[in-house]
Structures are given as C-alpha cells and as structure tokens.
Protein backbone atom coordinates (compact mmCIF):
# COMPACT_ATOMS: atom_id res chain seq x y z
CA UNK A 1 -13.22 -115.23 104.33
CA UNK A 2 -13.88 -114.79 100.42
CA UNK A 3 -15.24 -118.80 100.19
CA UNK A 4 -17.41 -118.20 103.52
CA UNK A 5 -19.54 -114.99 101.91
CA UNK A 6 -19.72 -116.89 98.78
CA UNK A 7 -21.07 -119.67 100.59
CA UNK A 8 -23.65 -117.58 102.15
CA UNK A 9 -24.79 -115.36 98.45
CA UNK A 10 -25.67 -119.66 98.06
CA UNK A 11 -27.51 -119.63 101.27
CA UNK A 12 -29.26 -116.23 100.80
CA UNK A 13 -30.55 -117.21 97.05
CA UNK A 14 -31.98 -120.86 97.87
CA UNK A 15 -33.78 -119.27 100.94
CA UNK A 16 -35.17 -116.41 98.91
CA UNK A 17 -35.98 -118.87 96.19
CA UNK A 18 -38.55 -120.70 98.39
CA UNK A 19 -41.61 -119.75 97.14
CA UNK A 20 -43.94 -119.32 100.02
CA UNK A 21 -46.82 -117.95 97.81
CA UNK A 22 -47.01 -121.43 96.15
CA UNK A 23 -46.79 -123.65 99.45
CA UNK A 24 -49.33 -121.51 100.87
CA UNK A 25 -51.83 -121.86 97.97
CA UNK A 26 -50.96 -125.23 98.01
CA UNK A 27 -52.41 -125.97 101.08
CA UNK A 28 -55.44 -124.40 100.11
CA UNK A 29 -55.49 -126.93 96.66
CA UNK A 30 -55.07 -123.79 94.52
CA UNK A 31 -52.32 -123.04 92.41
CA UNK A 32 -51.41 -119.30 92.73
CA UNK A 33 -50.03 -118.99 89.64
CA UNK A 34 -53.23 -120.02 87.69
CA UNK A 35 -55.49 -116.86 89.49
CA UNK A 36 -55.53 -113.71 89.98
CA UNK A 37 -52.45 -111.83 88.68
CA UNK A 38 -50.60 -114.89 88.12
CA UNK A 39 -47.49 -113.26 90.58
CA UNK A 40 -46.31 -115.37 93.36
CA UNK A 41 -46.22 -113.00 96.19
CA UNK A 42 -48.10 -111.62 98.67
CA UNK A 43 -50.51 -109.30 97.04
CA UNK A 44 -51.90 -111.59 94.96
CA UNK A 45 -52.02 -114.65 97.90
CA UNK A 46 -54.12 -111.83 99.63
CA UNK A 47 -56.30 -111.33 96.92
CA UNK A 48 -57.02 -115.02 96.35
CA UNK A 49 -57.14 -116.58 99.64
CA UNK A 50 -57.60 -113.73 102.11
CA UNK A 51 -56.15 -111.18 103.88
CA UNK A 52 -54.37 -113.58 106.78
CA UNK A 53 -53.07 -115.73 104.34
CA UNK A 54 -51.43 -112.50 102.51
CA UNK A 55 -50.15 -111.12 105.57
CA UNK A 56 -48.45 -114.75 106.54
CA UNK A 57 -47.15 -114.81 102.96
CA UNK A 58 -45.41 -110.73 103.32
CA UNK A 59 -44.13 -112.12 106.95
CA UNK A 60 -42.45 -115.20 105.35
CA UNK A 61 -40.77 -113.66 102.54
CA UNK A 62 -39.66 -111.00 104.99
CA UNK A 63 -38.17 -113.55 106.81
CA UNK A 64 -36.50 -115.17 103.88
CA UNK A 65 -34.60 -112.01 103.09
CA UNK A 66 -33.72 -110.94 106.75
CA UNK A 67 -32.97 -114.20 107.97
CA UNK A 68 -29.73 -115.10 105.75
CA UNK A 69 -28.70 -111.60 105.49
CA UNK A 70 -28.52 -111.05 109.49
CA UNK A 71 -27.01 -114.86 109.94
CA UNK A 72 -24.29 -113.86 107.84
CA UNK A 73 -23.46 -110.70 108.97
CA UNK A 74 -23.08 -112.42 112.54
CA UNK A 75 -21.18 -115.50 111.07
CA UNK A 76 -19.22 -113.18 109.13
CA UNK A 77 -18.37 -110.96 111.89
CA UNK A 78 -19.95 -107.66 110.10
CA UNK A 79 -22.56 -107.08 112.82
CA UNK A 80 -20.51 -106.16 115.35
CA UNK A 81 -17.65 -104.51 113.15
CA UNK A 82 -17.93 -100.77 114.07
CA UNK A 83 -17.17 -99.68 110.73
CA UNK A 84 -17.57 -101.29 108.06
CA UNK A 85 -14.87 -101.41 105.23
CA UNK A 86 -16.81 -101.04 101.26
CA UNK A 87 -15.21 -104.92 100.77
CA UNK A 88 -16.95 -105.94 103.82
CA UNK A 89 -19.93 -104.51 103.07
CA UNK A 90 -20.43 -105.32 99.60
CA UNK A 91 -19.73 -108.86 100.53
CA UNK A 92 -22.71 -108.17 103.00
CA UNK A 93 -24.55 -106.60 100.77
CA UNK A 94 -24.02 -109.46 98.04
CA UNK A 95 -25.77 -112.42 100.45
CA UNK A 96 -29.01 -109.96 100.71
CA UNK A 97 -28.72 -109.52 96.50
CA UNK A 98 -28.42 -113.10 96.20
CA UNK A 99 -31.77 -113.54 98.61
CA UNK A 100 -33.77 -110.70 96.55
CA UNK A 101 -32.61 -112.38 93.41
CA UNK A 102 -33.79 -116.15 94.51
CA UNK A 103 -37.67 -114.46 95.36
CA UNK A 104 -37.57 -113.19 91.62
CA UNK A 105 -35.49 -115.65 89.69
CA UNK A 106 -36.47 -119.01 91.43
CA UNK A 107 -34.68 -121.96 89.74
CA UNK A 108 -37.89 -124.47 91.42
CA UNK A 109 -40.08 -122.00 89.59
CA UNK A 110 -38.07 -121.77 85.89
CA UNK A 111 -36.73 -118.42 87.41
CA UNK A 112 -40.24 -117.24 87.33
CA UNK A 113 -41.09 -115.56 91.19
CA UNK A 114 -42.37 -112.46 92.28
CA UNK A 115 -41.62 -108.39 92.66
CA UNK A 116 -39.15 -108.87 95.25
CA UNK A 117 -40.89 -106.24 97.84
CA UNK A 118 -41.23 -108.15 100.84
CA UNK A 119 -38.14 -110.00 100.50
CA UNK A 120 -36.38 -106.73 100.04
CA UNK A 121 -37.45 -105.29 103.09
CA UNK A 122 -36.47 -108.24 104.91
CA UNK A 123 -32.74 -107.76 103.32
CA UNK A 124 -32.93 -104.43 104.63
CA UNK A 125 -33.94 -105.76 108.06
CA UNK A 126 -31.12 -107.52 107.59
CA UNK A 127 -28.17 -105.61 107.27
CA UNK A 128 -28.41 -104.53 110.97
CA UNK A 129 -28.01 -101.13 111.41
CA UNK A 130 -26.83 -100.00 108.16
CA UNK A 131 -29.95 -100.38 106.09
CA UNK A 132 -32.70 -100.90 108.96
CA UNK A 133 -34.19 -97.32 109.28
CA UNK A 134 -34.05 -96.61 106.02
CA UNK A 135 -35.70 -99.67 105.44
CA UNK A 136 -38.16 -99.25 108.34
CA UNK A 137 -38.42 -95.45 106.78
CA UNK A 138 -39.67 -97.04 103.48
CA UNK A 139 -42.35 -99.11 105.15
CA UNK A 140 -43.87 -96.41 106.42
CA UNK A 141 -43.72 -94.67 103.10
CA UNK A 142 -45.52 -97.86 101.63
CA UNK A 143 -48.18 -98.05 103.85
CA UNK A 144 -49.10 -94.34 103.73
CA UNK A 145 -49.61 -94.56 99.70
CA UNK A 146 -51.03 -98.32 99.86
CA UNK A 147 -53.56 -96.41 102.66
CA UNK A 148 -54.53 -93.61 100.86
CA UNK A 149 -54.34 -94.71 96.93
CA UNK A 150 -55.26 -98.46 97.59
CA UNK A 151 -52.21 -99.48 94.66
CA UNK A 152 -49.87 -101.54 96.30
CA UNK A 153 -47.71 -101.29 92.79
CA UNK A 154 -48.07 -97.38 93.12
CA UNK A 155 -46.66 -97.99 96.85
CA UNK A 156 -44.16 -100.34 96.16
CA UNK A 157 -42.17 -98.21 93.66
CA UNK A 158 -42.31 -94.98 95.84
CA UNK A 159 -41.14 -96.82 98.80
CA UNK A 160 -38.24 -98.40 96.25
CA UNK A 161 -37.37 -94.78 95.00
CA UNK A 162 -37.32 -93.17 97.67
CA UNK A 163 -34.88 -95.98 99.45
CA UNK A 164 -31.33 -93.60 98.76
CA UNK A 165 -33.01 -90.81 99.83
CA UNK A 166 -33.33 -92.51 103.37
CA UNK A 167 -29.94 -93.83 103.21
CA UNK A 168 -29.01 -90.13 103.09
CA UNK A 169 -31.26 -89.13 105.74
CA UNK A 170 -30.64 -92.15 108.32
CA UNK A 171 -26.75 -91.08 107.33
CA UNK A 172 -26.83 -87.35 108.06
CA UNK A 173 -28.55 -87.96 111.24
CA UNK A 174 -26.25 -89.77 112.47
CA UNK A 175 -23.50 -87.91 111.55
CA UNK A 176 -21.86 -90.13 108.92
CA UNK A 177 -20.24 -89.45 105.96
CA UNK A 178 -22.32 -90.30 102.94
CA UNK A 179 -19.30 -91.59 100.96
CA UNK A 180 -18.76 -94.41 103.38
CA UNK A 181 -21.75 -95.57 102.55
CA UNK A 182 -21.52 -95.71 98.94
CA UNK A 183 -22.53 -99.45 98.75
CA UNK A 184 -25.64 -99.09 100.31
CA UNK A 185 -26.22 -96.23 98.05
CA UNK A 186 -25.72 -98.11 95.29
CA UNK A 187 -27.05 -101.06 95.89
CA UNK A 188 -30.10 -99.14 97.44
CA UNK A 189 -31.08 -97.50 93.94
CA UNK A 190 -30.38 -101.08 92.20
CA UNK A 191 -33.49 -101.73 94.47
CA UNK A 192 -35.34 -99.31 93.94
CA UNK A 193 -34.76 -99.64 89.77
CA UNK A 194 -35.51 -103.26 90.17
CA UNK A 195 -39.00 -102.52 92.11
CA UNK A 196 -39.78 -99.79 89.44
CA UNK A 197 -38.53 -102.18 86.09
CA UNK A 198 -40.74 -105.21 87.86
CA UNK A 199 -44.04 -102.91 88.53
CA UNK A 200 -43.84 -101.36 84.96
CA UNK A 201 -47.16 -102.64 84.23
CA UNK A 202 -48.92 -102.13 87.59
CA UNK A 203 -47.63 -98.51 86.70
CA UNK A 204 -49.56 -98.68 83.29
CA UNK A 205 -52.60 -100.23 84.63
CA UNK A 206 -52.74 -97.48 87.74
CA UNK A 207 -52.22 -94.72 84.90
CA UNK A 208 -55.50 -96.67 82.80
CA UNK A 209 -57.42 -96.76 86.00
CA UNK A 210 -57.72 -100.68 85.53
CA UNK A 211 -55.13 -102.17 87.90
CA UNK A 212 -57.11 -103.77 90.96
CA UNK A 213 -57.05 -102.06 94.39
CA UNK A 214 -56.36 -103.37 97.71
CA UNK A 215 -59.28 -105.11 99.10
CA UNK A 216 -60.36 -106.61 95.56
CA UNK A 217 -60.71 -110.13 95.72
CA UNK A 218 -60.00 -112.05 92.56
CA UNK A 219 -62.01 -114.40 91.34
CA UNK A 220 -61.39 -118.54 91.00
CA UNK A 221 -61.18 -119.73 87.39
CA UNK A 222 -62.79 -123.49 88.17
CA UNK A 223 -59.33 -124.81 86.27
CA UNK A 224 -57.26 -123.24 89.18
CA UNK A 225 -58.66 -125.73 91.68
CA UNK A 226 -56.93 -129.41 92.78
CA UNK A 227 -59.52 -132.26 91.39
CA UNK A 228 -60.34 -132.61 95.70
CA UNK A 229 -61.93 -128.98 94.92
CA UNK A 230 -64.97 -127.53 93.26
CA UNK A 231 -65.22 -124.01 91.97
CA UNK A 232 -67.60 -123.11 94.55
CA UNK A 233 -65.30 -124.62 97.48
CA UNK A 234 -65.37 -121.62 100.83
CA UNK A 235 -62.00 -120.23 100.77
C-alpha cells in the first residue's frame, strides 16, 4: 500500500505540472509568459486572450488537481473507507500536495508555474467528502470578494485563509470531532499560507492601488507574438 500512494504523489505532480496556461496560449501563437503578468494561470490567460479562454484554463487546472486526487482515493480504497485513519489520510492528502506542487513547481517549466488556486480547489474537490464543502465553501468566499473588489489576488488569499475555518465548520456540522481531522487542518492552513506567501505582491500592489482588476485586458508587447502573428492580429 505504501509503494501504490507513492506512485500516485508521482501521478498527482506530473498532472498538476501540465501547464494548461501555456498550451492554451499556444494555440493562440502567444506565449503567456511573455504578457501580461508573466503568471501561467488562469487570471492572466483571461486577461490576455479573453474571458472563455480563462474560464477553460480555471476548469482545466481544476481538473488537474481533482482528477488524481479522487482516482486515488478510489484506487486506494479511501473513498469509500468510513473513517479515515490520519495515515490514510495523509497519504491522501500527500497525492493532492504533490498535484498543487506540480501547478507551481513545474519541472517542463524550470519549476516556474503559477499560484496554485485553481488547482487547489480541484484537490479539494478531490478528497471526496472530507475537503469538498469546505472547498465548495471557499469558492463562494472567492467569488463574493472577486465580485465586489474586482482583485482576484485579494480573493484568492481570503478564500485560502479562511480554508480551516471551513474545515471546522463543515466538521461541527456534521458532528465530527475536530481532532480527527487534524490532517486536513493542517494541510488546509499549508494552503492557505502557500496562497498568501505566492500573492505577496498582488497584496502590495492592491494596498498601492496599482494591481489590475478583473475585466482589465492586458496589452500585447509585439515580441510576445509567433513570427505567423502581427501585433495587431484579433485575439
């Protein structure tokens, strides 16, 4: 059982390493890390090439963190374990780490990817039921502040935050006893740290009242373009 969840934190990291943000602009001859912010994840994908091509961006790295996470709960047996033991869940919780950590620290990409949001939520998703409202909880969170302030880093880190706090909730609604979910705890305010440590400067910018809001398109350096493109190409 210890080589199969090993084998799957493998699986979870080269899924989460594929860097959708890059095949997408790809396909539109641009190279995502050459405009806009530079970040290869969904925000800036909608920025650059539109809204649709943002929201298919979010939906794929979603998938790339659910995906692997909920395969190897069922191929581990964890999905259908009643209760969990902590070994069995950190292993879990380990393969949905590994997928997070692939989105950031892509080895394709010199271990230079994105924020980890989307692909966070998806690990969330993932760990079927354990994590799911609480993850479900902190999309709702997200798109409140991303509705009202417009700063999806502003949104991001509250939603990260604010992820043990819905542990607890989910928990106590369901009558469980918080300390036998001290993994999720745990590994849910790694999350949140790592979401809050990666949006540092969106947090600076916000504060400076120069980080972009949603809705701001970012504009084409001519350099950022395949040769088969002009500056002025329709996007």
């Amino acid at each position: 059982m210890q080589g199969s969840w090993l084998l799957w934190c493998g699986v979870g990291y080269v899924c989460g390493s594929v860097s959708f943000a890059l095949i997408l602009g790809r396909c539109k001859g641009i190279d995502i890390r050459r405009v806009g912010s530079g970040n290869v994840g969904a925000t800036n994908v909608g920025r650059v090439l539109g809204k649709k091509w943002g929201i298919l961006c979010f939906i794929l790295d979603v998938l790339k963190g659910a995906v692997p996470t909920f395969a190897a709960g069922v191929a581990l047996g964890f999905i259908s374990e009643p209760a969990l033991s902590q070994t069995q869940a950190w292993q879990w919780l380990a393969v949905g780490a590994a997928a997070m950590v692939g989105h950031i620290f892509p080895i394709w990409l010199k271990f230079k990817g994105g924020k980890g949001v989307a692909t966070g939520f998806g690990v969330l998703l993932g760990v079927w039921p354990h994590l799911t409202s609480a993850g479900l909880s902190g999309l709702v969170l997200w798109l409140v502040v991303a509705g009202t302030f417009r700063y999806v880093g502003l949104a991001s880190v509250l939603a990260g935050v604010s992820l043990p706090l819905f542990v607890w909730f989910w928990a106590s609604m369901h009558s469980q006893d918080p300390r036998e979910l001290l993994p999720f705890f745990v590994v849910t305010c790694a999350m949140g740290l790592l979401v809050l440590i990666r949006h540092r400067g969106n947090l600076v910018r916000t504060w400076r009242g120069t980080e972009p809001r949603l809705g701001v398109e970012a504009v084409l350096p001519s350099d950022a373009l395949t040769p088969t493109q002009s500056s002025d190409s329709e996007m």
